[in-house]
C-alpha atoms as a PDB file:
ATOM      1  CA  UNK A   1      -8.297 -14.147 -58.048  1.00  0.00           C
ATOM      2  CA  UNK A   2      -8.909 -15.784 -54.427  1.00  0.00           C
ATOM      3  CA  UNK A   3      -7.085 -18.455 -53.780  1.00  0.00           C
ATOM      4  CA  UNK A   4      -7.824 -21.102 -50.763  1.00  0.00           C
ATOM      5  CA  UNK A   5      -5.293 -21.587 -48.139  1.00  0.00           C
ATOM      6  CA  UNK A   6      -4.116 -23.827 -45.459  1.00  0.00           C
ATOM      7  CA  UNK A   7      -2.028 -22.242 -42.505  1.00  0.00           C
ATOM      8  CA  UNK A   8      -0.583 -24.372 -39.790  1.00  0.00           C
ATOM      9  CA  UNK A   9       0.250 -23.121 -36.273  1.00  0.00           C
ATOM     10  CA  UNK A  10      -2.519 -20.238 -37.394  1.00  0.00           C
ATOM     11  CA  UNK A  11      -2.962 -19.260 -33.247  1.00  0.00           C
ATOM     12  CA  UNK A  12      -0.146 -17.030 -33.185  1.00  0.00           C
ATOM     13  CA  UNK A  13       2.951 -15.347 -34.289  1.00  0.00           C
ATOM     14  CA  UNK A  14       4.466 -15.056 -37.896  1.00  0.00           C
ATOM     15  CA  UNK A  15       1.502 -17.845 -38.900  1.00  0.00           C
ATOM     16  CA  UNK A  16      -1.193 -15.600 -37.741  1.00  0.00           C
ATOM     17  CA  UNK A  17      -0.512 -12.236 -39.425  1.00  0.00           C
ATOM     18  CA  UNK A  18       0.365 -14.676 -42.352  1.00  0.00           C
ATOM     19  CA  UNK A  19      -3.731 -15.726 -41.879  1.00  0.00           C
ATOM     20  CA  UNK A  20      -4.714 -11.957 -41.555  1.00  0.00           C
ATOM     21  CA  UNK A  21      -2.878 -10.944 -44.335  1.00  0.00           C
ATOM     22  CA  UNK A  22      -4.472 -13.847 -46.748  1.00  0.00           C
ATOM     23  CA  UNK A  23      -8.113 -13.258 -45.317  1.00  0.00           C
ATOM     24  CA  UNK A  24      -7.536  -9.586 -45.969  1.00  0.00           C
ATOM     25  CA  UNK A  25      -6.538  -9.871 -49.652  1.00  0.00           C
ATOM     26  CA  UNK A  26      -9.844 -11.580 -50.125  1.00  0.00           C
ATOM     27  CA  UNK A  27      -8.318 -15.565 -49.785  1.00  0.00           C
ATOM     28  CA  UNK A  28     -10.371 -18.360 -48.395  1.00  0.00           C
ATOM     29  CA  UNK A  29      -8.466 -19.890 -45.461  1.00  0.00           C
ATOM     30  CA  UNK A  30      -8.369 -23.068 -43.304  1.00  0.00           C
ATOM     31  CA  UNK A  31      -6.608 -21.717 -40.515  1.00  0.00           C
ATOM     32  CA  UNK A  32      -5.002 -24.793 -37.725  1.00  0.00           C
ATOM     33  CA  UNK A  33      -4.171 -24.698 -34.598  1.00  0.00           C
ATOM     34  CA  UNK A  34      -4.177 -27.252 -31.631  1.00  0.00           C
ATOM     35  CA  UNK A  35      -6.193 -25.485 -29.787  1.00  0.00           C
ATOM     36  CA  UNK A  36      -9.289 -23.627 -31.759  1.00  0.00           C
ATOM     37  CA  UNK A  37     -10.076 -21.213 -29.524  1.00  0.00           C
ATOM     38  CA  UNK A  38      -7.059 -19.022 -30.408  1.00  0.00           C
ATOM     39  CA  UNK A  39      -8.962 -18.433 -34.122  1.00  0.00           C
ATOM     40  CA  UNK A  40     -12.303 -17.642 -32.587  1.00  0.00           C
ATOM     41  CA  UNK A  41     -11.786 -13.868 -33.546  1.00  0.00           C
ATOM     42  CA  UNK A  42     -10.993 -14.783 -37.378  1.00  0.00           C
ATOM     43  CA  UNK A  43     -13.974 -16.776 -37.689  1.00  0.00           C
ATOM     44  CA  UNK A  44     -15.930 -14.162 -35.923  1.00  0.00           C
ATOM     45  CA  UNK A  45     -14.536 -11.427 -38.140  1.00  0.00           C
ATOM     46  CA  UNK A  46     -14.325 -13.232 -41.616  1.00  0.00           C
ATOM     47  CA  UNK A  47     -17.165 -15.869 -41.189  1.00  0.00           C
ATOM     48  CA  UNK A  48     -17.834 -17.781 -43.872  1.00  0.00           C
ATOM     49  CA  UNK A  49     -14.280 -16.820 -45.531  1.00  0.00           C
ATOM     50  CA  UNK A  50     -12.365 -19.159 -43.397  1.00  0.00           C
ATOM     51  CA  UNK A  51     -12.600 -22.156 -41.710  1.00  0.00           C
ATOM     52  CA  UNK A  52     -10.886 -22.977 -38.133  1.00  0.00           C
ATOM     53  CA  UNK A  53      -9.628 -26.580 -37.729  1.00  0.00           C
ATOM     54  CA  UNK A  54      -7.765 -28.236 -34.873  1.00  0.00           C
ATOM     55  CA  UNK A  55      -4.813 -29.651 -36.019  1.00  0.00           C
ATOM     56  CA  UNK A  56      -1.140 -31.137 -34.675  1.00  0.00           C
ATOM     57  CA  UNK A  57       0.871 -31.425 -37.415  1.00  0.00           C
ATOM     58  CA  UNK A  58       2.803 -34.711 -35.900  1.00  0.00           C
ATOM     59  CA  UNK A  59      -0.423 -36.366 -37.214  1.00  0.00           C
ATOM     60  CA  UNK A  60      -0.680 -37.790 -40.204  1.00  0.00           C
ATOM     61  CA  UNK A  61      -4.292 -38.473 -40.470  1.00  0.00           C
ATOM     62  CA  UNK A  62      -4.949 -34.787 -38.818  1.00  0.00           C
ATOM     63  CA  UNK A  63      -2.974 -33.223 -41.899  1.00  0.00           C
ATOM     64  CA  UNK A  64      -4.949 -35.455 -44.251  1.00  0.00           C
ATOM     65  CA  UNK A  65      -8.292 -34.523 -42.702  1.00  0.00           C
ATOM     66  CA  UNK A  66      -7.308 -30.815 -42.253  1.00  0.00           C
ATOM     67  CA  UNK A  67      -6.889 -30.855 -46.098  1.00  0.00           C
ATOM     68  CA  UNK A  68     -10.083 -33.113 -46.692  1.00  0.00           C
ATOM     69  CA  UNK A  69     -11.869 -30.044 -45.055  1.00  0.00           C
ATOM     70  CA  UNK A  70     -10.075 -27.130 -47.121  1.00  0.00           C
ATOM     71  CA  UNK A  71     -10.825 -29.238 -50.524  1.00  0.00           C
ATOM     72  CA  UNK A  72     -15.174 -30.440 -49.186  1.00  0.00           C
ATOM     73  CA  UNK A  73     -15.357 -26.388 -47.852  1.00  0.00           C
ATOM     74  CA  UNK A  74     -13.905 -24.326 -50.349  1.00  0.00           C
ATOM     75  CA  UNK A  75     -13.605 -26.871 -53.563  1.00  0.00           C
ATOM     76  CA  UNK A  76      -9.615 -27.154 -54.238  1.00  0.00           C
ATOM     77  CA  UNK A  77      -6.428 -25.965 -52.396  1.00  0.00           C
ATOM     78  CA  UNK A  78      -3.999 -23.534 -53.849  1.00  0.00           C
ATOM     79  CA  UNK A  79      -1.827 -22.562 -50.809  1.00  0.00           C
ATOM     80  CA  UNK A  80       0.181 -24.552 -48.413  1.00  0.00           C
ATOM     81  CA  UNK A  81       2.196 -22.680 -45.430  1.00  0.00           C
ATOM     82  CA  UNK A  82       4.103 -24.979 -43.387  1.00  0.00           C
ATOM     83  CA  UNK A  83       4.628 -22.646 -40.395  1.00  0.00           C
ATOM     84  CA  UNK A  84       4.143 -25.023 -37.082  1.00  0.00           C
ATOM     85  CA  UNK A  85       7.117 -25.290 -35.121  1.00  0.00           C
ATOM     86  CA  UNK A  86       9.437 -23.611 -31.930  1.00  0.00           C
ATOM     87  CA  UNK A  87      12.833 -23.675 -30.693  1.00  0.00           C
ATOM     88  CA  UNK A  88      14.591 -25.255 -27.937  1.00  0.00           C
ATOM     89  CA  UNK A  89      17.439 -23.173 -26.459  1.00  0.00           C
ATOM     90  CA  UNK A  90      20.200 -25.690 -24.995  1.00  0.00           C
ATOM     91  CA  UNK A  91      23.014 -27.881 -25.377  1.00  0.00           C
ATOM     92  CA  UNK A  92      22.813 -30.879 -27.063  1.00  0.00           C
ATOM     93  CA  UNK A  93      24.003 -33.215 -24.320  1.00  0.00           C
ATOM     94  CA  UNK A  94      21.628 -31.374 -21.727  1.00  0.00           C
ATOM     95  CA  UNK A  95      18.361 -31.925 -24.438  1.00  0.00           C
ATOM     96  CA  UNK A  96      16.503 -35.046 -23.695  1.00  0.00           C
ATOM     97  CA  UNK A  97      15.731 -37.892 -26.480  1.00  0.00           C
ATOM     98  CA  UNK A  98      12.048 -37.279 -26.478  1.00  0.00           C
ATOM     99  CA  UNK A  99      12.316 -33.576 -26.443  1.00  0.00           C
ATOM    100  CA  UNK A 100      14.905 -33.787 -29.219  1.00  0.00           C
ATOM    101  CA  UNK A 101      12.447 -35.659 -31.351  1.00  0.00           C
ATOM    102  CA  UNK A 102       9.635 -33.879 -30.262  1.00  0.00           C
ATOM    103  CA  UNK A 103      10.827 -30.502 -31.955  1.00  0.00           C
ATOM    104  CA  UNK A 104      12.024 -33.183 -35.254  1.00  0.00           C
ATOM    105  CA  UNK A 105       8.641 -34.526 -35.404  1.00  0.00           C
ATOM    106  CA  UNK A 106       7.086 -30.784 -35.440  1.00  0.00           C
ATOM    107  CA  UNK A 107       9.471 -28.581 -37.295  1.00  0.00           C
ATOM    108  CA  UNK A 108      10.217 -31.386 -40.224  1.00  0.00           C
ATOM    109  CA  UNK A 109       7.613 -34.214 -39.934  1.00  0.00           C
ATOM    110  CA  UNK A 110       4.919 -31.776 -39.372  1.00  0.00           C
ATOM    111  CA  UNK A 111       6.128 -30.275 -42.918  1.00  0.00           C
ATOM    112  CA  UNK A 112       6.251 -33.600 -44.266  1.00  0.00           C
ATOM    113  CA  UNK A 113       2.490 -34.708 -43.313  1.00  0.00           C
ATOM    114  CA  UNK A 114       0.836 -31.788 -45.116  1.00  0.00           C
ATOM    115  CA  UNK A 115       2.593 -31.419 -48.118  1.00  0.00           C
ATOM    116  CA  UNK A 116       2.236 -35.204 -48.411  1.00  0.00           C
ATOM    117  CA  UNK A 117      -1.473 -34.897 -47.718  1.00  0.00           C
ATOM    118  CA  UNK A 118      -1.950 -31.787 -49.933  1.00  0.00           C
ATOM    119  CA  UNK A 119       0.311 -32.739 -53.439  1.00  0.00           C
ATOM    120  CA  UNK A 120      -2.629 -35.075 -54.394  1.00  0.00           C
ATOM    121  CA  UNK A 121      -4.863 -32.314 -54.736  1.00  0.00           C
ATOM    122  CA  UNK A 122      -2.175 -30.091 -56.174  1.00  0.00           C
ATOM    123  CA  UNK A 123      -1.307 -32.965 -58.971  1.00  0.00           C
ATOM    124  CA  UNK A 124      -4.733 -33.326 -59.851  1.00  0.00           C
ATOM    125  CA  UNK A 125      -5.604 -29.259 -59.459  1.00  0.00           C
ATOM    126  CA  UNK A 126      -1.802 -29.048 -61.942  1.00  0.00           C
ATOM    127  CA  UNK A 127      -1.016 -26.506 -60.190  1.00  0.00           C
ATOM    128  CA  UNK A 128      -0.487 -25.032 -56.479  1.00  0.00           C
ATOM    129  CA  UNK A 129       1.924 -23.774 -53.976  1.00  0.00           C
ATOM    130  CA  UNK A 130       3.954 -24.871 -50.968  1.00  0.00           C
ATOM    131  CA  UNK A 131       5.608 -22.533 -48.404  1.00  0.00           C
ATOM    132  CA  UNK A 132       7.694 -23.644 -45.947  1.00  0.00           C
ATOM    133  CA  UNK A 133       8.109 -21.289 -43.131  1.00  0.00           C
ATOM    134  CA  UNK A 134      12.199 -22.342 -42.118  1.00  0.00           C
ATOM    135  CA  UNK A 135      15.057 -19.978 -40.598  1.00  0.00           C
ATOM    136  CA  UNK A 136      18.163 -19.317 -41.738  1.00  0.00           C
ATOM    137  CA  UNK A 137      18.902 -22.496 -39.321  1.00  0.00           C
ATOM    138  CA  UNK A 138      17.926 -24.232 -42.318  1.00  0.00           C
ATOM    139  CA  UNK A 139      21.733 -22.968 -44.013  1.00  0.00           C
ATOM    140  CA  UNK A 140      23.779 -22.549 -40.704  1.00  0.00           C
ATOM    141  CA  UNK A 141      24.004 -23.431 -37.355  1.00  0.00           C
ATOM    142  CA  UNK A 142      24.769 -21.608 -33.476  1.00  0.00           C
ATOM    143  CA  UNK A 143      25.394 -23.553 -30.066  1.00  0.00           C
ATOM    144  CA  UNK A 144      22.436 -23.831 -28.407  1.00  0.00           C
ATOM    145  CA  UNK A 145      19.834 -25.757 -30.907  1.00  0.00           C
ATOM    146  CA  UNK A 146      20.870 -28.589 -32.669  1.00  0.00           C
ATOM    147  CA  UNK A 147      17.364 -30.148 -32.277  1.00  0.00           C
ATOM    148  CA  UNK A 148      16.176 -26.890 -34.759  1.00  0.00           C
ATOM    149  CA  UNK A 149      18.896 -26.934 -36.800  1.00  0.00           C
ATOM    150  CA  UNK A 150      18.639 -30.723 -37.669  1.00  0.00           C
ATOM    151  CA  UNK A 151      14.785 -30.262 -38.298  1.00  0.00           C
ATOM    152  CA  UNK A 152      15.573 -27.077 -40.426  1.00  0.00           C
ATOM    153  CA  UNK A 153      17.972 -28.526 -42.230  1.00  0.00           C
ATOM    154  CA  UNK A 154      16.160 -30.933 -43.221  1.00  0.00           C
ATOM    155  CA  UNK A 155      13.100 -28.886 -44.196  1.00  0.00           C
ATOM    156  CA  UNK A 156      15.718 -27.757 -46.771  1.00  0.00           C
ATOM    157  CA  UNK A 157      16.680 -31.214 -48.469  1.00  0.00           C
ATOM    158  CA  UNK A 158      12.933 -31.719 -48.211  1.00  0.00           C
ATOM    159  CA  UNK A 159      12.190 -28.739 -50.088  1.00  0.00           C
ATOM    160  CA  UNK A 160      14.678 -29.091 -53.034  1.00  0.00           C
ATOM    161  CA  UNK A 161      13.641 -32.410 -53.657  1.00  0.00           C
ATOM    162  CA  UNK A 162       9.990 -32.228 -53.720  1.00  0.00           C
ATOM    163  CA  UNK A 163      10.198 -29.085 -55.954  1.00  0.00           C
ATOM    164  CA  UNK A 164      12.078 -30.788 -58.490  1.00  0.00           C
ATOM    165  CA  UNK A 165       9.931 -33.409 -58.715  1.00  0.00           C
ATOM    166  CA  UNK A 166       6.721 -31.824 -58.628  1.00  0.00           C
ATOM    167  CA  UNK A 167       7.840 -29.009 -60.917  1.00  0.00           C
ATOM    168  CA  UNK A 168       6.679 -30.865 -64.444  1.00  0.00           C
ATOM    169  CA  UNK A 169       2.792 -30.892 -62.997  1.00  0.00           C
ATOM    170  CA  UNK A 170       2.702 -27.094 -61.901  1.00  0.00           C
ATOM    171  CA  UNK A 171       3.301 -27.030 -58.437  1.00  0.00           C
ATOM    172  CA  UNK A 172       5.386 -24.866 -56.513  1.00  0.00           C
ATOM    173  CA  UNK A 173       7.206 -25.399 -53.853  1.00  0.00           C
ATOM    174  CA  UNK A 174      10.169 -22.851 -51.633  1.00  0.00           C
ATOM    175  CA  UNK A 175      11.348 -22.713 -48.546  1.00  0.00           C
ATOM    176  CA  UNK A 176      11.960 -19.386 -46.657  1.00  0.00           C
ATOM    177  CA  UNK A 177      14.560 -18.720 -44.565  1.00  0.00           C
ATOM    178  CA  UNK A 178      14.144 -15.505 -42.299  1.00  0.00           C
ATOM    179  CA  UNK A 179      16.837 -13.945 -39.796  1.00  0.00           C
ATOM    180  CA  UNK A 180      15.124 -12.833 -36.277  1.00  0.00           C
ATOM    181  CA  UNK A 181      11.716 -11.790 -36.320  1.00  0.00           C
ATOM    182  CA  UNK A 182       9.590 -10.032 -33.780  1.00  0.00           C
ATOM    183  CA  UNK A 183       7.549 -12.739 -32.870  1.00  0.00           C
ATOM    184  CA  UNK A 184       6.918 -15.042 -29.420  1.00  0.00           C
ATOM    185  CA  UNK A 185       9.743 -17.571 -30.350  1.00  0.00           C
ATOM    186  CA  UNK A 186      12.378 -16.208 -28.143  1.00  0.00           C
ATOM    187  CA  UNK A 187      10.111 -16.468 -25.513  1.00  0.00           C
ATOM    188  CA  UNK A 188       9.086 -19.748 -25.908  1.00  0.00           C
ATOM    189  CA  UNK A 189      12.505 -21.246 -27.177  1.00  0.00           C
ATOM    190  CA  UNK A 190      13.548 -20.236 -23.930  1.00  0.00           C
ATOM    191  CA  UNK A 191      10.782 -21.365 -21.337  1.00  0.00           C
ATOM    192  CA  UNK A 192      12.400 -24.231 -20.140  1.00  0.00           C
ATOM    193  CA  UNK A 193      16.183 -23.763 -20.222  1.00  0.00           C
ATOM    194  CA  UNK A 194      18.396 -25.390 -17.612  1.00  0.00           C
ATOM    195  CA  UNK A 195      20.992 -24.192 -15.856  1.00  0.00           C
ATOM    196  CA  UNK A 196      24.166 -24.429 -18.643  1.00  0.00           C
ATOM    197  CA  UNK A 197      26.778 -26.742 -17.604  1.00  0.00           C
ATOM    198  CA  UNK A 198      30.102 -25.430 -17.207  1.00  0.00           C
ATOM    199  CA  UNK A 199      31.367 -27.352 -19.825  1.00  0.00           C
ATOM    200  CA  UNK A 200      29.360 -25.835 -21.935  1.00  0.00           C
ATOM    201  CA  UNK A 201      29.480 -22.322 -21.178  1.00  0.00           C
ATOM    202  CA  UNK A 202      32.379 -21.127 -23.525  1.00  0.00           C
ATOM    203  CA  UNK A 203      30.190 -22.128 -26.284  1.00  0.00           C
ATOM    204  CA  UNK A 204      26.221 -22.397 -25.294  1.00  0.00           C
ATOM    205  CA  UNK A 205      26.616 -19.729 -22.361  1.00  0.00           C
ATOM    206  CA  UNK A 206      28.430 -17.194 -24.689  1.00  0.00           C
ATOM    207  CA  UNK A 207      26.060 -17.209 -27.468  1.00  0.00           C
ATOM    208  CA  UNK A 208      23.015 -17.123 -24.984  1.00  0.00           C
ATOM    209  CA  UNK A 209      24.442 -14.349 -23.142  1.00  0.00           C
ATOM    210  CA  UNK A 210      24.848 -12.525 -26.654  1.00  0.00           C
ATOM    211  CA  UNK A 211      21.418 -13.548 -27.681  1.00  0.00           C
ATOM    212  CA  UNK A 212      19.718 -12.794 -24.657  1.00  0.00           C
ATOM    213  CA  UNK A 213      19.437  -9.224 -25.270  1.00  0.00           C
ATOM    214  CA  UNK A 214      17.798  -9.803 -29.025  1.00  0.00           C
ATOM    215  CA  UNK A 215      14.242 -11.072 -27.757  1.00  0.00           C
ATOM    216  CA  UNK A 216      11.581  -8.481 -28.765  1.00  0.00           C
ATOM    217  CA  UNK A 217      14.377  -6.249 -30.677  1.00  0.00           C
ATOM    218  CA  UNK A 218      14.536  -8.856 -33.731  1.00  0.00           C
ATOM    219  CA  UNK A 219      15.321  -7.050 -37.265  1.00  0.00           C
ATOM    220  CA  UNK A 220      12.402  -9.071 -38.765  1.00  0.00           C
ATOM    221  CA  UNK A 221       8.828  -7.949 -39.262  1.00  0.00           C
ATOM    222  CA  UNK A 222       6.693 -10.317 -39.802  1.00  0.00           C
ATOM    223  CA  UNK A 223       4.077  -8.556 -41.524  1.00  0.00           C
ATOM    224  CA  UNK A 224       6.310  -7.614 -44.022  1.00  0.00           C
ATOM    225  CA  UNK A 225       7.206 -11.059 -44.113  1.00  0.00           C
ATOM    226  CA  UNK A 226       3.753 -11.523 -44.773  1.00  0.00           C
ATOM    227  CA  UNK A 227       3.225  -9.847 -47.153  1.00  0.00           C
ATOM    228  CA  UNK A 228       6.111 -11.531 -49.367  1.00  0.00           C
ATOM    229  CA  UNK A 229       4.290 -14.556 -48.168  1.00  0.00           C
ATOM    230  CA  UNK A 230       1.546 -13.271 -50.151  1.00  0.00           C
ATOM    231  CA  UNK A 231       3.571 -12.421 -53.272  1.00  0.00           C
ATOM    232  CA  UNK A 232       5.075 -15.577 -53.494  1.00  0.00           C
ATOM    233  CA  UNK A 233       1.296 -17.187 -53.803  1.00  0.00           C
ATOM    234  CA  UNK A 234       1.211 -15.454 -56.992  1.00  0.00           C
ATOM    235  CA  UNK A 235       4.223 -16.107 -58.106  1.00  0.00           C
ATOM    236  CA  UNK A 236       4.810 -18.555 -61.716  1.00  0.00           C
ATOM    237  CA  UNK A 237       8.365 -19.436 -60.617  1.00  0.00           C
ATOM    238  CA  UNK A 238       9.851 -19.683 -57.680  1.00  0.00           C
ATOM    239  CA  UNK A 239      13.643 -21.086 -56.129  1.00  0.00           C
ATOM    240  CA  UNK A 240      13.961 -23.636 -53.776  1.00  0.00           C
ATOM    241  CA  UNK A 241      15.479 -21.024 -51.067  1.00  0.00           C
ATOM    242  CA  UNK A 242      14.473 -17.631 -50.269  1.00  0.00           C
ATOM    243  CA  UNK A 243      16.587 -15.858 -47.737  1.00  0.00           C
ATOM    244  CA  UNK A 244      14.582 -12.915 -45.509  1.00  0.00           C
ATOM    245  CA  UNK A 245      16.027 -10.192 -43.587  1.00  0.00           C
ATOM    246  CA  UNK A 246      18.729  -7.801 -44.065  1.00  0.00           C
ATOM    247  CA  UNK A 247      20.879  -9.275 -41.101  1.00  0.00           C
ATOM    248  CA  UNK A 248      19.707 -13.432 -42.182  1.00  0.00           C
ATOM    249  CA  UNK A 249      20.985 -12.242 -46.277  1.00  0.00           C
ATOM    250  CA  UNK A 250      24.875 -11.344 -44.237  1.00  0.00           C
ATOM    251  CA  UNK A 251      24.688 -14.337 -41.644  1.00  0.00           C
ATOM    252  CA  UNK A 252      24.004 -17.002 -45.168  1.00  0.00           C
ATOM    253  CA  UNK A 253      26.378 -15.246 -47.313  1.00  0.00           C
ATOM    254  CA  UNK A 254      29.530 -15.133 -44.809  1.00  0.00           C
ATOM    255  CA  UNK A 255      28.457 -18.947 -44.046  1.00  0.00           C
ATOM    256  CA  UNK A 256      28.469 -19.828 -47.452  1.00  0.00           C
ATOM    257  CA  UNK A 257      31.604 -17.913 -48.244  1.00  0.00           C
ATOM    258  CA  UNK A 258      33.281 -20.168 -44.872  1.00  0.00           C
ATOM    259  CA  UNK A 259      31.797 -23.324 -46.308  1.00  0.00           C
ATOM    260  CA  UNK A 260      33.523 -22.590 -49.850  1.00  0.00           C
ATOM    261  CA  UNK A 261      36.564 -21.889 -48.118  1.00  0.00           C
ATOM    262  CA  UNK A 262      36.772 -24.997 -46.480  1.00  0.00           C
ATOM    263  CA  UNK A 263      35.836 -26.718 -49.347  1.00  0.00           C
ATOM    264  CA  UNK A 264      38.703 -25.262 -51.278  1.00  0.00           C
ATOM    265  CA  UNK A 265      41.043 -26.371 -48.394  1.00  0.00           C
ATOM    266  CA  UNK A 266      39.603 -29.663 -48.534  1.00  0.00           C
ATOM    267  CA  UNK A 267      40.214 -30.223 -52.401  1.00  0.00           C
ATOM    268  CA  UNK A 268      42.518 -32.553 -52.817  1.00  0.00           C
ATOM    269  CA  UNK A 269      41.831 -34.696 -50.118  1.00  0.00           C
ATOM    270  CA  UNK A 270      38.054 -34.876 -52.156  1.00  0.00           C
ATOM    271  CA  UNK A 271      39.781 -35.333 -55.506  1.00  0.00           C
ATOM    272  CA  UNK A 272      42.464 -38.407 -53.548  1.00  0.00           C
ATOM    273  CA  UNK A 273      38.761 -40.751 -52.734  1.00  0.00           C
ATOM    274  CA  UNK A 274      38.406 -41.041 -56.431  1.00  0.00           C
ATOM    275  CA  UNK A 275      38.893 -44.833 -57.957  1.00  0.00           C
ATOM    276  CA  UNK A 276      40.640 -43.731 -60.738  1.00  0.00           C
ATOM    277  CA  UNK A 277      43.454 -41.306 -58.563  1.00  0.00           C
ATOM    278  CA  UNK A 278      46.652 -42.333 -58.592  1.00  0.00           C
ATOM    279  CA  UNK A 279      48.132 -40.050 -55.947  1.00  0.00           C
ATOM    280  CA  UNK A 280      47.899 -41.457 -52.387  1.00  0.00           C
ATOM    281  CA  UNK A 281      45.766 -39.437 -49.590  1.00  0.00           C
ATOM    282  CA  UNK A 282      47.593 -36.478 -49.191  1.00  0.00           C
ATOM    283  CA  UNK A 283      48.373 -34.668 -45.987  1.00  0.00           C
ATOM    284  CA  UNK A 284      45.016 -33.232 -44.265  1.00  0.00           C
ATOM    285  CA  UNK A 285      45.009 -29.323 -45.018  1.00  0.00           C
ATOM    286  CA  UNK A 286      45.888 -27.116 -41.686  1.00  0.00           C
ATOM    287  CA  UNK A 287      42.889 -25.298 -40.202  1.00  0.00           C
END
């Protein structure tokens, strides 16, 4: 049955074919973007099937009114895909305050304005689903983009909580987590990049070096990414993380595995904090 769909950040990359790929499988869609123009072709090929609506997600009332239209043009709203957002490719230190919360206020705020504008529609509807377009930078973390990890990472919390609590009226909600894909983030993650400093080139220099050579060779296609996209719209249950990409499932697992590890290490000294232990902090465990 079609279904009617919102897609941020619908101008380009993963988001788009994400928008071809619903339009072609029949779906109404309100495709966003901040700037229009870069949907003129869908609404020229699709017409009446989809609607093209400006939209920056770091606004509240934008998200609201972007939904407003989805629910007046097509009647209700089944699909949410929380896909707005970019990279920034630096150190820490070298990444400015505003730029830092800049990419925050896209990558997890942005996620947090439409699924807040869309779950009253959802409640009422009893049903509906929310994807969240994060990374695997959502469940580990690389020098170079702490401003993407922090927003990922909390796209994740987000996630798990708002499923659980909107699981009892119907609603779905996930949060996938692809490897590389063969999209234009590379490209723009690194359009600005400063010169490293040398402090920071055993750790941010290395892994850009070793990265550099990735751009436009990514394991990840994003149609076929799409295409699960489209799956999971169908789906009656879904978890609260879905890992994508053959190379993202080994990353996750061997971070996991290290996280365990250290957790294991770190037993005692966990088990020590406790009111009712009577052993005094032990020694710290050797790295």
């Amino acid at each position: 049955m079609s279904k009617v769909w919102l897609v941020t950040g619908s101008g380009n990359g993963l988001r788009r074919v994400i928008a071809e790929k619903a339009l072609e499988a029949g779906n109404r869609v309100v495709a966003t973007a901040r700037d229009t123009g870069q949907l003129a072709d869908l609404v020229a090929r699709y017409g009446a099937q989809v609607r093209a609506v400006r939209l920056d997600v770091t606004d509240e009332e934008e998200g609201k009114a972007a939904v407003q239209t989805a629910v007046e043009t097509f009647g209700r709203i089944d699909v949410l895909v929380n896909n707005a957002g970019y990279g920034d490719l630096r150190p820490f230190e070298q990444t400015p305050s505003e730029d830092f919360r800049k990419l925050v206020e896209t990558c997890l705020f942005g996620v947090v304005n439409l699924t807040r504008a869309v779950l009253p529609f959802m409640r009422r509807q009893r049903s509906g689903h929310i994807i969240q377009i994060s990374s695997i930078g959502g469940r580990m973390a690389f020098p170079a983009n702490a401003s993407y990890f922090a927003a990922k990472w909390g796209v994740g919390g987000f996630t798990e909580g708002v499923a659980l609590e909107v699981a009892p009226f119907g609603v779905k909600v996930t949060a996938l987590e692809p490897g590389g894909m063969r999209t234009n983030f590379g490209r723009t993650a690194n359009k600005e990049r400063p010169e490293i400093w040398p402090d920071y080139e055993r750790s941010v220099g290395a892994f850009l070096k070793q990265i550099d050579g990735i751009w436009g060779n990514e394991a990840g296609d994003p149609v076929k990414v799409a295409e699960v996209v489209l799956k999971l719209a169908e789906a009656e249950s879904l978890p609260p993380h879905i890992v994508l990409g053959g190379d993202a499932f080994q990353m996750v697992r061997r971070a996991e595995e290290a996280r365990m590890a250290d957790a294991d290490r770190w037993e005692a000294i966990a088990r020590a904090t406790d009111a009712a232990a009577e052993r005094p902090i032990p020694p710290l465990p050797t790295v």
